[in-house]
Protein backbone atom coordinates (compact mmCIF):
# COMPACT_ATOMS: atom_id res chain seq x y z
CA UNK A 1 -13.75 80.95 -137.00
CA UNK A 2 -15.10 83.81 -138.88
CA UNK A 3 -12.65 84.23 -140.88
CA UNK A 4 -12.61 80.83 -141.89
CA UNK A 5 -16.20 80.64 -142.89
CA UNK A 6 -15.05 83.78 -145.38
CA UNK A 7 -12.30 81.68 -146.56
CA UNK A 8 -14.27 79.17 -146.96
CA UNK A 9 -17.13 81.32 -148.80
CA UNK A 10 -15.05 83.25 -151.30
CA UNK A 11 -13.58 79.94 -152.59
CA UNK A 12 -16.90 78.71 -153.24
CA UNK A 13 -17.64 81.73 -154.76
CA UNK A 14 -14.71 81.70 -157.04
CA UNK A 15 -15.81 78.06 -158.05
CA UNK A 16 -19.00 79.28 -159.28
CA UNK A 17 -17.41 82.20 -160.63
CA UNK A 18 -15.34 79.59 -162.87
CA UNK A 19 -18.08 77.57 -164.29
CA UNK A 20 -17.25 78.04 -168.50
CA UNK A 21 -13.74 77.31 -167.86
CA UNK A 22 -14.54 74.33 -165.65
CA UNK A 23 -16.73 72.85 -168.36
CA UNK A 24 -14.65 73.40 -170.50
CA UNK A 25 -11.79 71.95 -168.85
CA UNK A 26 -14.29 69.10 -168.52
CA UNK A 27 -14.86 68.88 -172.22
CA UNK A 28 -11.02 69.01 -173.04
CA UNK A 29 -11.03 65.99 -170.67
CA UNK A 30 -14.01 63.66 -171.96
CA UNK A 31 -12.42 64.75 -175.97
CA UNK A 32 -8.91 62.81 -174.94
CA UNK A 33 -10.04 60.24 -173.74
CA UNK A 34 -13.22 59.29 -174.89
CA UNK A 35 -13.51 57.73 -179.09
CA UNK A 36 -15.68 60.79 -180.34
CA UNK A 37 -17.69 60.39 -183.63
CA UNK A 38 -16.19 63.68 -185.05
CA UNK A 39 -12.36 65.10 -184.88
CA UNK A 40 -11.86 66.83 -181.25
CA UNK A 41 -11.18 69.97 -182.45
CA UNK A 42 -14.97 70.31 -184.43
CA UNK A 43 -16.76 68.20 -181.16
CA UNK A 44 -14.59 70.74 -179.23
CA UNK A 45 -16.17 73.96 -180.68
CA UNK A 46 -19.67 72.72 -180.92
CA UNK A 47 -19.28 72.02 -177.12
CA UNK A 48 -18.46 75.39 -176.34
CA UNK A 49 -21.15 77.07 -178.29
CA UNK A 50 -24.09 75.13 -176.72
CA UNK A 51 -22.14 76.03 -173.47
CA UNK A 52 -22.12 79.92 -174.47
CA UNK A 53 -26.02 80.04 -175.76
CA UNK A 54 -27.15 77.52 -172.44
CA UNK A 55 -25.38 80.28 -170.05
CA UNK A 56 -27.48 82.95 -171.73
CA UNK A 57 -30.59 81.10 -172.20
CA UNK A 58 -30.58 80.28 -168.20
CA UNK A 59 -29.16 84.26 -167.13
CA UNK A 60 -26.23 83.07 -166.50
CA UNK A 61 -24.99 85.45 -169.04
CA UNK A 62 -26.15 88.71 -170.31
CA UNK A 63 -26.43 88.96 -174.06
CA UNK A 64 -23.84 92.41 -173.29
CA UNK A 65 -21.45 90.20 -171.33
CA UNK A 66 -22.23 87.11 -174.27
CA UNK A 67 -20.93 90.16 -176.72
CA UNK A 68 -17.66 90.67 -174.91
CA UNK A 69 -16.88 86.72 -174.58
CA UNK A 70 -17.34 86.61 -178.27
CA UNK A 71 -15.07 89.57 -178.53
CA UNK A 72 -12.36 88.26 -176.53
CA UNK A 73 -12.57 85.10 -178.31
CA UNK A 74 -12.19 86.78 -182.02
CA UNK A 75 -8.79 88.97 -180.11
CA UNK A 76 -7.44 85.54 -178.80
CA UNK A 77 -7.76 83.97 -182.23
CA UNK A 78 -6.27 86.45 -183.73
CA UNK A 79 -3.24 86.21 -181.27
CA UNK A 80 -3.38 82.14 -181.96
CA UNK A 81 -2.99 82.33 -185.98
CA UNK A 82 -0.12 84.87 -185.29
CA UNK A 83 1.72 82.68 -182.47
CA UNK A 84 0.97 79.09 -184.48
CA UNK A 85 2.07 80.82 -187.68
CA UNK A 86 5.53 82.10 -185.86
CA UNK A 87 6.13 78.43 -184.12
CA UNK A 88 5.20 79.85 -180.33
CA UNK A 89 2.76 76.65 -180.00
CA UNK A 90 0.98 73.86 -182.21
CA UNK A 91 -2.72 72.33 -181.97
CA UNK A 92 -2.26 68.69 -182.80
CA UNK A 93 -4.81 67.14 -184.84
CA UNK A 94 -6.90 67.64 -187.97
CA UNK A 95 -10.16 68.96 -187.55
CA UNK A 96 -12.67 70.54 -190.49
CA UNK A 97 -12.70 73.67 -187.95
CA UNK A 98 -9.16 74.44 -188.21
CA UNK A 99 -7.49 77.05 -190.31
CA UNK A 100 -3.86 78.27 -190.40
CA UNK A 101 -3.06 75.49 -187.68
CA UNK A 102 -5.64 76.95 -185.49
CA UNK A 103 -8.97 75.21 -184.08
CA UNK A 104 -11.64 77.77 -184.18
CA UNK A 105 -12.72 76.34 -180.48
CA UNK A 106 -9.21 77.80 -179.13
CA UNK A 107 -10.92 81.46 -178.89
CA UNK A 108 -13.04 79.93 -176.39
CA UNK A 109 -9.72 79.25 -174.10
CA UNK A 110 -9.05 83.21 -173.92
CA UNK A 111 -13.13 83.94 -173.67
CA UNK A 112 -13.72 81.82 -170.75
CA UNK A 113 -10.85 84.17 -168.95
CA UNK A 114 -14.21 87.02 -169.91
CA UNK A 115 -16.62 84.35 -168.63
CA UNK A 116 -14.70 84.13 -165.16
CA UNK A 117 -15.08 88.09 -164.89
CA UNK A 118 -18.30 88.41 -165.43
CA UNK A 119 -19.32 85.86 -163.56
CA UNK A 120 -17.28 87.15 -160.38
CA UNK A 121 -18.13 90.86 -160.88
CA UNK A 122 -21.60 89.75 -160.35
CA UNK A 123 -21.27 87.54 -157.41
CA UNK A 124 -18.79 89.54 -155.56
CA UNK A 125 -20.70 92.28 -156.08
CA UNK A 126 -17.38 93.64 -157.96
CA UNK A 127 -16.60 97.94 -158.50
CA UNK A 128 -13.45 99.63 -158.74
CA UNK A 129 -11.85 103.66 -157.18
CA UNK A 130 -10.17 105.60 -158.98
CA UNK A 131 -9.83 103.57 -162.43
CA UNK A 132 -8.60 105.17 -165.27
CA UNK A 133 -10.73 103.76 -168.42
CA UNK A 134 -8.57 105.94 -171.74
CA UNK A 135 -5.39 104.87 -170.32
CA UNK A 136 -5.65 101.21 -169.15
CA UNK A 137 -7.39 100.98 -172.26
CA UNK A 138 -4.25 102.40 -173.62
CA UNK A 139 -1.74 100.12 -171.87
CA UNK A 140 -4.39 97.10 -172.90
CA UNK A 141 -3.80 97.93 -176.78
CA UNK A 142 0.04 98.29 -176.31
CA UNK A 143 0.12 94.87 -174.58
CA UNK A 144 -1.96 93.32 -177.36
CA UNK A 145 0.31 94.74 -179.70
CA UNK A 146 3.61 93.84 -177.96
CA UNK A 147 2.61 90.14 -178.19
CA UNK A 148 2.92 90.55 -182.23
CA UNK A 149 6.18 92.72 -182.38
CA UNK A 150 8.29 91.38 -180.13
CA UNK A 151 9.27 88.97 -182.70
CA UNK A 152 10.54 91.62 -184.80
CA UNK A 153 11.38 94.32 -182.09
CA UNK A 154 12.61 94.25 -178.30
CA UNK A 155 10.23 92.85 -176.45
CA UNK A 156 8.64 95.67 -174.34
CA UNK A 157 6.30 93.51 -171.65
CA UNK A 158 8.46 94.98 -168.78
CA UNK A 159 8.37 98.36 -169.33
CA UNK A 160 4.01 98.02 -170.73
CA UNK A 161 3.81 96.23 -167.67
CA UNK A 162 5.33 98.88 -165.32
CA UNK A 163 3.79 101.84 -167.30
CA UNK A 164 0.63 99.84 -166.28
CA UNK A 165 1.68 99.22 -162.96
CA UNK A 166 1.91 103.00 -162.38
CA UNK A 167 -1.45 104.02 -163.85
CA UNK A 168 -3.11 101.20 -161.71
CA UNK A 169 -1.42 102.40 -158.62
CA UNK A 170 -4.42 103.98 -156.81
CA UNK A 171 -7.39 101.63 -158.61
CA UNK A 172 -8.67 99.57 -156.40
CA UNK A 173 -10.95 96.63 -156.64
CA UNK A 174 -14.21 96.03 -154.01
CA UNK A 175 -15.97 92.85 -153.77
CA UNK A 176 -18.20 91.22 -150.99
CA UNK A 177 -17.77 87.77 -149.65
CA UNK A 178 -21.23 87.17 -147.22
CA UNK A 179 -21.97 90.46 -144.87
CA UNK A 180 -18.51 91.86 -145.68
CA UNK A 181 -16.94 94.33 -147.84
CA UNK A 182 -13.11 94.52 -148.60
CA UNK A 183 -10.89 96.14 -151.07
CA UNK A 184 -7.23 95.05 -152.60
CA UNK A 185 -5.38 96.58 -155.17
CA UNK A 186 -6.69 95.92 -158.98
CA UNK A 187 -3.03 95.25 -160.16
CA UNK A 188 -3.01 92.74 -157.51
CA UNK A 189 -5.82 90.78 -158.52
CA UNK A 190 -4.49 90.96 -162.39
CA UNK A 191 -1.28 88.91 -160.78
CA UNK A 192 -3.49 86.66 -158.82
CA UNK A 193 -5.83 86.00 -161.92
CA UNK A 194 -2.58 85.13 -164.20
CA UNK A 195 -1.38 82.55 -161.65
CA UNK A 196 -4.21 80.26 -161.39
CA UNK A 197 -4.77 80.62 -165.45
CA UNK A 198 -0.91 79.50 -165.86
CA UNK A 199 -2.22 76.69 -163.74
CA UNK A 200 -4.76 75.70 -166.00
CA UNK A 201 -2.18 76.50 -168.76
CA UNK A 202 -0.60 73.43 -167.08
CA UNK A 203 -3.56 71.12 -167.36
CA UNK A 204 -4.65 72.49 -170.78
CA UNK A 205 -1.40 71.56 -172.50
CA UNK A 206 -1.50 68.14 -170.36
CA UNK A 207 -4.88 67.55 -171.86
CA UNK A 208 -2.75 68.16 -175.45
CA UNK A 209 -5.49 70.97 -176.29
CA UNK A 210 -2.30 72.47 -177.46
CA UNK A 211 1.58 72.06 -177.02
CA UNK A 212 4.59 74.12 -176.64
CA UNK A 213 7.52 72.93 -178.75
CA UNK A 214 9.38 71.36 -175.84
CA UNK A 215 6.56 69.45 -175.15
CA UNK A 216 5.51 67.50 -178.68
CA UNK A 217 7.52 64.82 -177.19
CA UNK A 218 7.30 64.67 -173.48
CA UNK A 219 4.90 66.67 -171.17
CA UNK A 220 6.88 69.52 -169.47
CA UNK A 221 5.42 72.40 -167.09
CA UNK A 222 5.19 75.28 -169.17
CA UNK A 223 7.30 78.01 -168.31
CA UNK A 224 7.14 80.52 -165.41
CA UNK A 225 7.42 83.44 -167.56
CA UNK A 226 3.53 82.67 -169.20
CA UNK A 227 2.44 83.68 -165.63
CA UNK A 228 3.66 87.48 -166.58
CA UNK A 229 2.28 87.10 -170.08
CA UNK A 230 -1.11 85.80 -168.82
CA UNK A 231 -1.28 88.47 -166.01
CA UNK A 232 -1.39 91.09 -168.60
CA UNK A 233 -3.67 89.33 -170.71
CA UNK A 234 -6.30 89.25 -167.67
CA UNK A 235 -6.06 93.34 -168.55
CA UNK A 236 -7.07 92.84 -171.33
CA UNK A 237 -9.57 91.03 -170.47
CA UNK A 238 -10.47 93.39 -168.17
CA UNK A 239 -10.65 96.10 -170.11
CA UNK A 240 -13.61 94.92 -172.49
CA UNK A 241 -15.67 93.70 -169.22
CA UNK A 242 -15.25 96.83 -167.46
CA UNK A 243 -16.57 98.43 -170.63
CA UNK A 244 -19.98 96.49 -170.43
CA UNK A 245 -20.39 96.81 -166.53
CA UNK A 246 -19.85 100.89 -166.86
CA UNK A 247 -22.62 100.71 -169.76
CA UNK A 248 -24.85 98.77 -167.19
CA UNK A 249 -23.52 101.43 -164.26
CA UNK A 250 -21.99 98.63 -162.58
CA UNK A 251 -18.25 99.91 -162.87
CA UNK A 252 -17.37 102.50 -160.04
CA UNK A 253 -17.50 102.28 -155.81
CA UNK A 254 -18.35 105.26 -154.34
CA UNK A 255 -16.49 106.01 -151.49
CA UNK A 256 -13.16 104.33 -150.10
CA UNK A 257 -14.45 102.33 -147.54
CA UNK A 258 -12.92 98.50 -147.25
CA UNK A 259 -13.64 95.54 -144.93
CA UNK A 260 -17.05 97.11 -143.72
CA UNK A 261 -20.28 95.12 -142.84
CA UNK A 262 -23.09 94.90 -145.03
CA UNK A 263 -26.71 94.80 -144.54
CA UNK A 264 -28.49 91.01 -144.83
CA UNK A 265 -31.22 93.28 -147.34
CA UNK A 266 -27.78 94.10 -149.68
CA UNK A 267 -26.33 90.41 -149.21
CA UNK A 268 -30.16 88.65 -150.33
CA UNK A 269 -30.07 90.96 -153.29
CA UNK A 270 -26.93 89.78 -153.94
CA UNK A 271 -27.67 86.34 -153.86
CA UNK A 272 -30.33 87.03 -156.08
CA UNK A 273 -28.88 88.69 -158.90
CA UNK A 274 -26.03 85.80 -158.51
């Protein structure tokens, strides 16, 4: 029963954790099929703006972990003109917002991945052992990169992804769920991460925020293989929040310790910073 009531907990958790991309998933809803005054694409942006200032206006948000969203979002544009440009995807629709083929709201698809994290490193209570800042940050810049030059070079992802695989190998990731504590590896949770976003991948392009070009015509599930590409992208991701949280001394677990209890004192506090 216990550990069905955790279960049951650390989904809600995640749920809360996911609030940005679950508006926004709401809004990319509403703008297809709902008559909107302005083009999507320009309603679209404006949406997730007021969304961005209302979850730092209410604390949702620090204006440090507001910084990093924004930063993620300018890296994921610049990853959208370059795909768009090369034929990878399309954004149909005009909108006053969009330049090179690319809606200035799409950022906002790669900074609600930054969103998630900070929301869950402060409700799990999130630190990491034995993480490696220089070189994941490293590995993090070579996958960025490797999404550009692979169109002109062997695509490395594979051998990135192992390279990353090995420097992760002893990181681990802590978070609470209610009076306990447990631990699993940080590579682990990447994979994990990329899954359910290749699920919303699934939904987004359903939604025609964007399409792949096999499906301009008819809706098809997009490929398996985005699940690798957005599991390394959640490094990335992962990378700039971890930067914030060490600034804020909210980055390393002391100790290796995993599945202990908790005092109800360190749970309230918790909830309250949550």
């Amino acid at each position: 029963m216990f550990g069905c009531l955790q279960f049951l907990r650390f989904g809600w958790l995640e749920v809360v954790s996911c609030l940005f991309p679950g508006f926004l998933f709401a809004g990319l809803a509403i703008s297809k099929y709902v008559d909107l005054p302005i083009a999507r694409y320009d309603a679209l942006l404006i949406y997730c703006l007021g969304l961005t200032l209302l979850f730092w206006v209410v604390g949702l948000e620090t204006w440090r972990e507001v910084a990093v969203i924004f930063g993620f979002h300018l890296v994921g544009l610049g990853l959208e003109l370059f795909k768009v440009r090369v034929g990878s995807w399309q954004y149909p629709g005009d909108a006053v917002t969009k330049f090179a083929g690319v809606p200035l709201f799409a950022g906002f698809m790669y900074a609600a991945v930054g969103s998630y994290l900070c929301q869950a490193w402060r409700r799990f209570d999130l630190r990491v052992s034995n993480y490696r800042p220089i070189l994941t940050t490293v590995f993090a810049v070579l996958i960025y990169a490797n999404f550009f030059t692979h169109q002109w070079i062997p695509d490395l992802r594979i051998p990135i992804a192992l390279g990353l695989l090995f420097v992760l190998r002893r990181t681990w990731v802590f978070f609470t769920v209610g009076v306990r504590r447990y631990r699993m590896p940080l590579a682990l949770s990447f994979a994990l991460i990329g899954f359910f976003l290749w699920i919303a991948e699934n939904f987004g392009t359903f939604l025609d925020a964007w399409n792949y070009p096999d499906q301009v015509s008819v809706w098809r599930l997009v490929h398996p293989a985005k699940f690798g590409a957005w599991s390394l992208l959640v490094s990335m991701s992962f990378v700039l929040v971890a930067s914030v949280k060490s600034l804020e001394g909210r980055l390393y677990h002391r100790g290796g310790t995993a599945t202990v209890e908790i005092s109800p004192q360190h749970e309230k506090a918790n909830q309250a910073e949550g």
